[in-house]
Protein backbone atom coordinates (compact mmCIF):
# COMPACT_ATOMS: atom_id res chain seq x y z
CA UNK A 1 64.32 152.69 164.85
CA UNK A 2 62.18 153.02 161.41
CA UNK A 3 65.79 154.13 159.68
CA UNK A 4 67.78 151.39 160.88
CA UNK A 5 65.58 149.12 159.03
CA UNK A 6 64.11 150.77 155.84
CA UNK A 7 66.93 149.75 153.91
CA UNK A 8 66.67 146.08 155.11
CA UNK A 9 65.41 145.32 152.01
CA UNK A 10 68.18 146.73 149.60
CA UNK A 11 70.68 145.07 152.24
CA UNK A 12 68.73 141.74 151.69
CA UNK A 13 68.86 141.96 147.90
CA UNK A 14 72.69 143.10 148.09
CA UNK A 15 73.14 139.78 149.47
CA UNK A 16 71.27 137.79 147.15
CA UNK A 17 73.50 139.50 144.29
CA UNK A 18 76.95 138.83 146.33
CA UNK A 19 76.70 135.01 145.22
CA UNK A 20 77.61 136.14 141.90
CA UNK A 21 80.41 138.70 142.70
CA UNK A 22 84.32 138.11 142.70
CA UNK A 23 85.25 136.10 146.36
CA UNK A 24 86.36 138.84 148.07
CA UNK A 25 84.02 141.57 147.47
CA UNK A 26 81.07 139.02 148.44
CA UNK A 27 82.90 138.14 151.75
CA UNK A 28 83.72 141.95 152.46
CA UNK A 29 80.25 143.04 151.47
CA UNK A 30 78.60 140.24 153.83
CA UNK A 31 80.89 140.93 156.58
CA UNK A 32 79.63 144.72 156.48
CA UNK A 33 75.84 143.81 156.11
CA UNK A 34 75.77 140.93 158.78
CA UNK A 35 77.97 143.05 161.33
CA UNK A 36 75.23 145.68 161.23
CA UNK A 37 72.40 143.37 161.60
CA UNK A 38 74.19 141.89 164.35
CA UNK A 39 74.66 144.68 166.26
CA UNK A 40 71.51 146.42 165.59
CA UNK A 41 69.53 143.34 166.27
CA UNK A 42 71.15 142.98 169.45
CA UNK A 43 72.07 146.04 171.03
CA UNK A 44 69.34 148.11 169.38
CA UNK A 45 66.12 145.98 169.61
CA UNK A 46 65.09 145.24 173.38
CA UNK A 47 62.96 142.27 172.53
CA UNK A 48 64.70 139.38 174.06
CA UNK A 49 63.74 135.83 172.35
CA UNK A 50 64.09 132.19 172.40
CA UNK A 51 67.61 131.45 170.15
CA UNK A 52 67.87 127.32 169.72
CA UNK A 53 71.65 127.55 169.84
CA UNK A 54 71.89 123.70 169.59
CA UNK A 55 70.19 123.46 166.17
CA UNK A 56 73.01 125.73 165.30
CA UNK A 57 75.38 123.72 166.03
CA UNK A 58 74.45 120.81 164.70
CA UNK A 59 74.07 123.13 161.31
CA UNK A 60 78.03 124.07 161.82
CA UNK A 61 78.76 120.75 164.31
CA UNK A 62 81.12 118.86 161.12
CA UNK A 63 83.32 122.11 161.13
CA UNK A 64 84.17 121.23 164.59
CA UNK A 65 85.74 117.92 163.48
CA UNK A 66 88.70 119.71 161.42
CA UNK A 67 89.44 122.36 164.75
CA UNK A 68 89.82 118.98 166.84
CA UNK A 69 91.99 117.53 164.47
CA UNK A 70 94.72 119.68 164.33
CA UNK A 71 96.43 119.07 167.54
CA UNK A 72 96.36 115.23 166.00
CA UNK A 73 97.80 115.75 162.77
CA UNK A 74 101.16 115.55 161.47
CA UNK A 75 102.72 119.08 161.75
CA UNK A 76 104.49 118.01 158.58
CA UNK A 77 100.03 118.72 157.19
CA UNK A 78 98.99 120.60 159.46
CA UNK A 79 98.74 123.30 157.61
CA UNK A 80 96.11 121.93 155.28
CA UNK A 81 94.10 121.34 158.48
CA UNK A 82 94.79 124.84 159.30
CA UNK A 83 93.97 126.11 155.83
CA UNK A 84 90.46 124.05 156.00
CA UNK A 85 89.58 125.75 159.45
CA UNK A 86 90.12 129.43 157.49
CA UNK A 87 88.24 128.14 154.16
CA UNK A 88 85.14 126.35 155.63
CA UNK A 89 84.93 129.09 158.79
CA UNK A 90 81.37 130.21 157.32
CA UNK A 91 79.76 126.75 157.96
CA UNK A 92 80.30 127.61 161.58
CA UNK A 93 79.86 131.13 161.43
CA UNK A 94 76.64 131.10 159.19
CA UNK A 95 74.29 129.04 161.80
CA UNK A 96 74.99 131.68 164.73
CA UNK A 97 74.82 134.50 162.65
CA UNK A 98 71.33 133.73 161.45
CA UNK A 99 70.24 132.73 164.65
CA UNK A 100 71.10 136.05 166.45
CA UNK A 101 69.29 138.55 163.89
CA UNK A 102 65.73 138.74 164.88
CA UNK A 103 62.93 137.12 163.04
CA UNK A 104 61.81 139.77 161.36
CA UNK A 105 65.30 140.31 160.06
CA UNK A 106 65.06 136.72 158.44
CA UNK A 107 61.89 137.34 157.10
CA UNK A 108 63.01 140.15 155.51
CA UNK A 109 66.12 138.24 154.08
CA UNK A 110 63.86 135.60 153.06
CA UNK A 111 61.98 137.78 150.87
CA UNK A 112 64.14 138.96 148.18
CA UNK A 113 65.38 135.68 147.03
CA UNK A 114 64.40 136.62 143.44
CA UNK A 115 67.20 138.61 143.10
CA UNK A 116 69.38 135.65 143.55
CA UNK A 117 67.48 134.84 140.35
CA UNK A 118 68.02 138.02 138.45
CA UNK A 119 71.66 137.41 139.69
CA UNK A 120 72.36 133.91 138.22
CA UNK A 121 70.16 134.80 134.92
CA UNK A 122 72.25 138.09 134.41
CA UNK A 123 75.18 136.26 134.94
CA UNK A 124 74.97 133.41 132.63
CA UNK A 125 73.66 135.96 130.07
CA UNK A 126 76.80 137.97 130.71
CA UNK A 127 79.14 134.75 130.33
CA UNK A 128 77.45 133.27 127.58
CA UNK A 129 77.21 137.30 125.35
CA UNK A 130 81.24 137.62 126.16
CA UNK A 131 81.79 133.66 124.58
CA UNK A 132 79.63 134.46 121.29
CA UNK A 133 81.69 137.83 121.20
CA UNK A 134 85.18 135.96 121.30
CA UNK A 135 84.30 132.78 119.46
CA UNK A 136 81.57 133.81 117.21
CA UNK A 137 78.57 131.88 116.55
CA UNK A 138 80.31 129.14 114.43
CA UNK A 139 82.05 126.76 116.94
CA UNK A 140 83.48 123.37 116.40
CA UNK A 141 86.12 121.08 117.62
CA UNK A 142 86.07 117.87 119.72
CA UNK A 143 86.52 119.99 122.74
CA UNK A 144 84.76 122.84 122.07
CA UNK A 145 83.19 122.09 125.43
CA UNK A 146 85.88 122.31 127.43
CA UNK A 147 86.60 125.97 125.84
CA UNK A 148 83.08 126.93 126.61
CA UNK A 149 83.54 126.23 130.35
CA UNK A 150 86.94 126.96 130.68
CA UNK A 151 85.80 130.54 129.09
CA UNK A 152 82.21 130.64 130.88
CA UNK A 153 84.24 130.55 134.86
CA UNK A 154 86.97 132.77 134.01
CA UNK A 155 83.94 135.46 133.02
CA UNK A 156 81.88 134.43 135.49
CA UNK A 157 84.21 133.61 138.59
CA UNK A 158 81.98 130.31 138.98
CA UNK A 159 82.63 126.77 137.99
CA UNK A 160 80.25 125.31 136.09
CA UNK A 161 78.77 122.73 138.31
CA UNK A 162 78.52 125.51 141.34
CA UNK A 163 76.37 127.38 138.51
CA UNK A 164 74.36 124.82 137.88
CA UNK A 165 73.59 124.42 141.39
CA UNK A 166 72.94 128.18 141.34
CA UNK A 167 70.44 127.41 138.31
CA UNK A 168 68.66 124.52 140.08
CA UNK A 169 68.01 126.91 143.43
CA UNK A 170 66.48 129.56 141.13
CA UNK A 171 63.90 126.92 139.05
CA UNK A 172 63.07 126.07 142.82
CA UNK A 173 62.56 129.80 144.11
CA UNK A 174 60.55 130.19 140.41
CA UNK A 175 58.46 127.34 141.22
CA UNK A 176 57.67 127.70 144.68
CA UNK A 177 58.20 130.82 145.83
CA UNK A 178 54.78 132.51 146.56
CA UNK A 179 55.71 135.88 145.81
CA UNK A 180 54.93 135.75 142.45
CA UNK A 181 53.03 132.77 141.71
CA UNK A 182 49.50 134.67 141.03
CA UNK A 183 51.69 136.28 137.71
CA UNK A 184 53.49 133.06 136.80
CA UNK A 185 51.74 130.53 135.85
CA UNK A 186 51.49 127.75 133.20
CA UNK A 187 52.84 128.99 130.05
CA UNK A 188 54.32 132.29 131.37
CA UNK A 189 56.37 130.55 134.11
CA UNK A 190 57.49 128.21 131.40
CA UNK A 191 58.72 130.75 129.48
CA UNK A 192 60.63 132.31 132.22
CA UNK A 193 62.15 128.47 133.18
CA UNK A 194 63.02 128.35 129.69
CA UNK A 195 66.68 130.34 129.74
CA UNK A 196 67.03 128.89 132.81
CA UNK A 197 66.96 125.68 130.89
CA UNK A 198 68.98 126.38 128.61
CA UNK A 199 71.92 127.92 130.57
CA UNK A 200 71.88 124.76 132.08
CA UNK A 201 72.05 122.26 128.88
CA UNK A 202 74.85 124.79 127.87
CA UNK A 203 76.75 123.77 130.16
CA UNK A 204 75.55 120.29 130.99
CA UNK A 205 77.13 119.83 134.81
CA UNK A 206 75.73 116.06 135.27
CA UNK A 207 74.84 115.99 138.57
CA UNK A 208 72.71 119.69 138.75
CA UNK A 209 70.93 118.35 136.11
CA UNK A 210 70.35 114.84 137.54
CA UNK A 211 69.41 117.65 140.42
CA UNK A 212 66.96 119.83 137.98
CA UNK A 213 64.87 116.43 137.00
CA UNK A 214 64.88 115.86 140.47
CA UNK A 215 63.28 118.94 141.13
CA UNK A 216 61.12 118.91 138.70
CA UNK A 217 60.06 115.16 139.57
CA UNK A 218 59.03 116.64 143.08
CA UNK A 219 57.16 119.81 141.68
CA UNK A 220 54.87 117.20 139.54
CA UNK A 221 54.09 114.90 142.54
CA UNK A 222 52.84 117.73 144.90
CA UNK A 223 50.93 119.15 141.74
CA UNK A 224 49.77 115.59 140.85
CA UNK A 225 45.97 117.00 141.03
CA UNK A 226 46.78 120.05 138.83
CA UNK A 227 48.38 119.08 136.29
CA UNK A 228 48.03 122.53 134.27
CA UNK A 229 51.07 123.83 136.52
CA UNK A 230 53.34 120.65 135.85
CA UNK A 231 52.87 119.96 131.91
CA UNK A 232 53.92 122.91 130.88
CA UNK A 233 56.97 122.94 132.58
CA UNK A 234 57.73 119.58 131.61
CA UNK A 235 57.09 120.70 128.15
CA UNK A 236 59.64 123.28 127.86
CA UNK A 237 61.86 121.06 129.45
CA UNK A 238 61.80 118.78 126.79
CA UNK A 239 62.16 121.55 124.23
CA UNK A 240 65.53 123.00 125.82
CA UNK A 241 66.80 119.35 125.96
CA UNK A 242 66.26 119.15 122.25
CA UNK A 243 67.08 122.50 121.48
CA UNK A 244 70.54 122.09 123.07
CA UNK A 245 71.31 118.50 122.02
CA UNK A 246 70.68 120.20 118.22
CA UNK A 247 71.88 123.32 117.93
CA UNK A 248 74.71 123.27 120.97
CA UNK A 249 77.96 121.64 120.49
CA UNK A 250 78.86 121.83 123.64
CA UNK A 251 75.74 120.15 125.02
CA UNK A 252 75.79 117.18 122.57
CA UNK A 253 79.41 117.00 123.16
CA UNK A 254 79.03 116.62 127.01
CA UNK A 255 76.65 114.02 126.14
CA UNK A 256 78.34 112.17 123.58
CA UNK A 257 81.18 111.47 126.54
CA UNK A 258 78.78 108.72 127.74
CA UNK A 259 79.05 106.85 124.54
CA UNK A 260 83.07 107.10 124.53
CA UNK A 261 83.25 105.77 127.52
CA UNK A 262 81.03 102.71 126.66
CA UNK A 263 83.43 102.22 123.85
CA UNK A 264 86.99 103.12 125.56
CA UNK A 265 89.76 100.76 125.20
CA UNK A 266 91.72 99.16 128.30
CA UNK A 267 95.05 101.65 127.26
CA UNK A 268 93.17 104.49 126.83
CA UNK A 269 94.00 107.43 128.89
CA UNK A 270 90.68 108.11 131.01
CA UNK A 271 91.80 112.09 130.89
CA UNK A 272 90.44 112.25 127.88
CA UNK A 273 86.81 111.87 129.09
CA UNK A 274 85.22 112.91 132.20
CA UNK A 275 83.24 110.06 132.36
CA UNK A 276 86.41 107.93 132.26
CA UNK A 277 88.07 109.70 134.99
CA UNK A 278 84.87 110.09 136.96
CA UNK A 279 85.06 106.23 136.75
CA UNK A 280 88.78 106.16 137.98
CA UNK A 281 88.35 108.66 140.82
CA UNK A 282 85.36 106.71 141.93
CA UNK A 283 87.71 103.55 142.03
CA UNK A 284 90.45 105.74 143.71
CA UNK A 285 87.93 107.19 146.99
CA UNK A 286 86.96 103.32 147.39
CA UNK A 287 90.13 101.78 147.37
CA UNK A 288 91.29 104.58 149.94
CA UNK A 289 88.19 104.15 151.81
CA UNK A 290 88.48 100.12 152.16
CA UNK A 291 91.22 100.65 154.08
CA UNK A 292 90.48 103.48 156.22
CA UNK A 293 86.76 103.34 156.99
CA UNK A 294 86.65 103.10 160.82
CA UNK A 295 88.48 106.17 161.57
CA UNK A 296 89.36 108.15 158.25
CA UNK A 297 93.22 109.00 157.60
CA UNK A 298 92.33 112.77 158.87
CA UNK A 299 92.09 115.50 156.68
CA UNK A 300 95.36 116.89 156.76
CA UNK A 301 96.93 114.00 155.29
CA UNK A 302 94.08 112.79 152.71
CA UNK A 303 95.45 114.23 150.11
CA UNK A 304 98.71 112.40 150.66
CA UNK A 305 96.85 108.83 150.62
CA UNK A 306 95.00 109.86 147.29
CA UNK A 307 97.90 110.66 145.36
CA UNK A 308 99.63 107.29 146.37
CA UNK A 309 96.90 105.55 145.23
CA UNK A 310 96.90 107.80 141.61
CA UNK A 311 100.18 106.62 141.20
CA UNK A 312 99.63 103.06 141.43
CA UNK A 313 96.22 103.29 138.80
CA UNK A 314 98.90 105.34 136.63
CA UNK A 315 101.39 102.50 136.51
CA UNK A 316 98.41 100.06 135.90
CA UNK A 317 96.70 101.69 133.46
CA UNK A 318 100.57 102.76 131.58
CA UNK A 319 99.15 106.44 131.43
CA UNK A 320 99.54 109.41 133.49
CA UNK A 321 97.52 110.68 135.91
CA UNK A 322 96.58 113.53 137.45
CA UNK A 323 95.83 113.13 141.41
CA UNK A 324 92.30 114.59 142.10
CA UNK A 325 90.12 115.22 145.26
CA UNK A 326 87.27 112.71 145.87
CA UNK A 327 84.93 114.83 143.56
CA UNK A 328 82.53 113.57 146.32
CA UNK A 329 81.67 115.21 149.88
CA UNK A 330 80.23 112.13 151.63
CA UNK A 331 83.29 110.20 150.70
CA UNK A 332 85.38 112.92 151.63
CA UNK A 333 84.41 113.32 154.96
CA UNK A 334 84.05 109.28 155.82
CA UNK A 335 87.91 109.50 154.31
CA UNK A 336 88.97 112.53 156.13
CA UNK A 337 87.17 111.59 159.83
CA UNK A 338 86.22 108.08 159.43
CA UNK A 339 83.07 106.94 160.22
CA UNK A 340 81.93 109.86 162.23
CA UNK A 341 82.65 112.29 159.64
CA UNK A 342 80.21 110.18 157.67
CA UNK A 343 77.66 109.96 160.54
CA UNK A 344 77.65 113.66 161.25
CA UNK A 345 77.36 114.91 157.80
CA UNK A 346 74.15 112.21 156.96
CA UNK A 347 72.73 113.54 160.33
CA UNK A 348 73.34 117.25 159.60
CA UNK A 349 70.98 116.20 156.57
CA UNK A 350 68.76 114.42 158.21
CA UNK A 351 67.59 117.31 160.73
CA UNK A 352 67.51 119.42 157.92
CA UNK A 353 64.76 116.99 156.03
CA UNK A 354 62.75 116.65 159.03
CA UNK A 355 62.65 120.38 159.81
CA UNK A 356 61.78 121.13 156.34
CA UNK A 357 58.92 117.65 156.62
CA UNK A 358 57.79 119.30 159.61
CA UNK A 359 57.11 122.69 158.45
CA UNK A 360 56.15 121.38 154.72
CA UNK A 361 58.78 124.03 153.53
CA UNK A 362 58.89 123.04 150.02
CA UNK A 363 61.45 124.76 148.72
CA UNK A 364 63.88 124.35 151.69
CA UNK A 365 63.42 120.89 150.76
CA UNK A 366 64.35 121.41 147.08
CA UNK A 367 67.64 123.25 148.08
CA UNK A 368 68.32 120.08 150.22
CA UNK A 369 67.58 117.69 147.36
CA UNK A 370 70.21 119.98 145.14
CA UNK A 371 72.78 119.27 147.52
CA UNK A 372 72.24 115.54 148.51
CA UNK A 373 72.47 114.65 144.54
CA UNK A 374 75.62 117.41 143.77
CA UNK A 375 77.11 116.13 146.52
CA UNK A 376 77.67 112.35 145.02
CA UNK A 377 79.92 114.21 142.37
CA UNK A 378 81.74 117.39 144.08
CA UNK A 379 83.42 118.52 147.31
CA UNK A 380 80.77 121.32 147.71
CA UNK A 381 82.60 122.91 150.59
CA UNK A 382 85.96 122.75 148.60
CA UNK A 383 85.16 126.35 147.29
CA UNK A 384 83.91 129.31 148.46
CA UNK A 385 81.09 129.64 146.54
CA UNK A 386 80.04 126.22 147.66
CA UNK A 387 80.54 126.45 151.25
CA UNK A 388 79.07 130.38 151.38
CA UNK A 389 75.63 129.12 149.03
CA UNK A 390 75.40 125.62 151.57
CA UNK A 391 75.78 127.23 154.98
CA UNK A 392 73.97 130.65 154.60
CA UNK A 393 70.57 129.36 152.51
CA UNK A 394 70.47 126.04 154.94
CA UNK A 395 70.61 128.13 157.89
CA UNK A 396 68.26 130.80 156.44
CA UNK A 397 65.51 128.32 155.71
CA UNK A 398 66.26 126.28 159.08
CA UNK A 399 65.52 129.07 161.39
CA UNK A 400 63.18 131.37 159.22
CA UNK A 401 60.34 129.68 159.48
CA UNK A 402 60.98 128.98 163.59
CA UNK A 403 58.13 130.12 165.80
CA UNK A 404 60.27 131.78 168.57
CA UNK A 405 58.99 132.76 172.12
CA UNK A 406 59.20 136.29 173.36
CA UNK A 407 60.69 136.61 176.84
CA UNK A 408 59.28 140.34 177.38
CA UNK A 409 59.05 141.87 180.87
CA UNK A 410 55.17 141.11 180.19
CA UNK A 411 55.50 137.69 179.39
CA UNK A 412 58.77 137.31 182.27
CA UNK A 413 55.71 139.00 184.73
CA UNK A 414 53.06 136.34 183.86
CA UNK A 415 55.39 133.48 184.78
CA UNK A 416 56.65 134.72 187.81
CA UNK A 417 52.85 135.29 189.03
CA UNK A 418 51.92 131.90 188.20
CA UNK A 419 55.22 130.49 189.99
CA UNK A 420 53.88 132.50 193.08
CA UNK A 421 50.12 131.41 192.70
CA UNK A 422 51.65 127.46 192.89
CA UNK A 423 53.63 128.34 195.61
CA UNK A 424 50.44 129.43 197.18
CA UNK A 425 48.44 126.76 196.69
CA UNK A 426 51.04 123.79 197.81
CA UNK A 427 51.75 125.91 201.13
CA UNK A 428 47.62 125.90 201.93
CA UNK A 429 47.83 122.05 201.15
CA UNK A 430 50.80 121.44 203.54
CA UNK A 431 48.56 123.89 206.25
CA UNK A 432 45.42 121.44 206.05
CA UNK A 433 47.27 118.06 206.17
């Protein structure tokens, strides 16, 4: 037994490190490791436990809406239905695959998440070395920005907003985890925040940073009484801030798009700033939505009803447009399933925020925060690396911290001889009356 689990650990930190590998070698390197802890948790331990199979799937219950859609949809889209059941499949999966490895097992898993942070700081590092290497030091140009990303997820294999969701989880797991919180402290964990930081400003995704100030707004208020753990992260904060907005085009770049927009013209062409088209795809979702908000238009055909509506802003506005997705996933699934879609995702979050109340999990309820505000801005579960991050960490910190009952022949022995001692005592009752 002892060798099918001494490498649990490497296994665990394997996993923490697959986030940041090319698509298919993560899903062919967690499909190997989870198999095996499946089986060996299963077939190999005899301990028989408790498994809440209905918190599971609630955790993968708005994955179920797109299976019983397809019989409903237009076989003319269908096989965008079809092609959401294959992409999303993990937000099922995920749930009942962390439910059946034993406790232990989770524990284990649980444990290593610092490598996820070695991951996403080795990484950025990586992405960030190659750019200087290419484009030396000296960078300018009104879109220099746009290079730097463009550049950044073609070395990386990650978007820039999914890594700055990557970078918000890992200023959690630095600030809460308790692993290493007797070493960091103060000053030293500032220093460590502080590329972190950085990486972040770099690339300035709006709502992970909305996300990290979020965060950070939580770590001060349950260190209000000490605040020599909160002012020194707040500190270097405000030093990466200004570091970037000085000394980083792109940063100051991504920032002065707020100010353009403030000043656009009614014939300008809202491609040119993000914050213009953020505006316009916004406008899009609602217009969509204000028709359809009882019972969705399905997800199969959503993206037809979105480019209609494109076309008609592009002949108002006398530009051309390119048709987007809702860049938001509460919109998108109140437009794909209505008002159920809606309903279940809000009280898929909901559970999750009361579990992690409950159990004062802190940093389970940091990873939630990250996705309620990225959410507002991008289809999280459009992408791999979206729906793979959302459905194994949230399942990972729902059932981790579980207390689950043993059903052991012991324990299976005890109940029966109480059942028998009842059984007892109500027959001497029915002798005396």
């Amino acid at each position: 037994m002892n060798s099918l689990i001494k490498y649990d650990k490497y296994l665990a930190r394997l996993v923490m490190i697959s986030f940041f590998l090319p698509n298919r070698v993560q899903i062919f390197l967690l499909m190997g490791i989870f198999l095996f802890w499946l089986i060996r948790d299963n077939f190999v331990y005899k301990n028989q436990f408790f498994r809440p199979y209905g918190g599971a799937l609630v955790l993968g219950s708005v994955y179920l809406l797109y299976a019983i859609y397809v019989p409903f949809t237009d076989p003319a889209f269908r096989s965008g239905v079809l092609f959401d059941l294959e992409q999303k499949a993990t937000l099922f999966a995920a749930p009942f695959i962390v439910l059946l490895m034993q406790p232990q097992t989770r524990k284990i898993i649980s444990g290593e998440l610092l490598f996820f942070v070695y991951g996403c700081f080795l990484s950025c590092l990586v992405g960030n070395l190659l750019y200087l290497h290419e484009y030396g030091w000296h960078i300018t140009g009104p879109e220099a920005h746009i290079q730097y990303r463009l550049y950044f997820e073609k070395i990386t294999g990650l978007h820039p907003t999914y890594m700055g969701i990557y970078l918000c989880f890992s200023t959690a797991i630095l600030l809460i985890s308790p692993q290493h919180r007797q070493q960091l402290k103060g000053w030293k964990l500032g220093a460590v925040l502080f590329p972190l930081f950085m990486f972040l400003m770099a690339l300035m995704p709006k709502a992970p940073v909305i996300a990290l100030f979020v965060i950070l707004g939580y770590y001060g208020w349950i260190n209000r009484e000490h605040k020599y753990r909160f002012v020194p992260i707040m500190a270097v904060l405000l030093v990466s801030v200004s570091v970037a907005c000085i000394s980083i085009p792109f940063s100051s770049q991504r920032i002065g798009e707020f100010s353009t927009a403030l000043e656009a013209k009614p014939n300008d062409n809202p491609m040119d700033n993000s914050i213009q088209m953020r505006q316009v795809i916004w406008s899009v979702d609602l217009d969509v939505l204000k028709e359809h908000w009882l019972g969705g238009v399905g997800p199969g055909e959503l993206d037809r009803f979105l480019t209609a509506q494109y076309e008609v802003y592009a002949r108002r506005l006398n530009v051309p447009l390119v048709a987007y997705d809702t860049h938001n996933e509460y919109l998108n699934q109140w437009l794909a399933f209505g008002v159920v879609g809606i309903g279940l995702l809000l009280l898929t979050l909901g559970i999750q925020y009361a579990n992690a109340i409950r159990r004062h999990d802190h940093l389970y309820m940091l990873l939630l925060m990250v996705f309620t505000v990225t959410f507002f801005t991008e289809n999280v579960w459009s992408q791999q690396k979206g729906i793979v991050f959302y459905s194994f960490f949230t399942s990972l910190f729902f059932f981790v911290g579980m207390k689950l009952r043993p059903k052991s022949a012991e324990t299976e022995a005890v109940t029966l001889k109480t059942a028998r001692r009842k059984e007892k005592v109500i027959q001497g009752m029915e002798l005396k009356s």
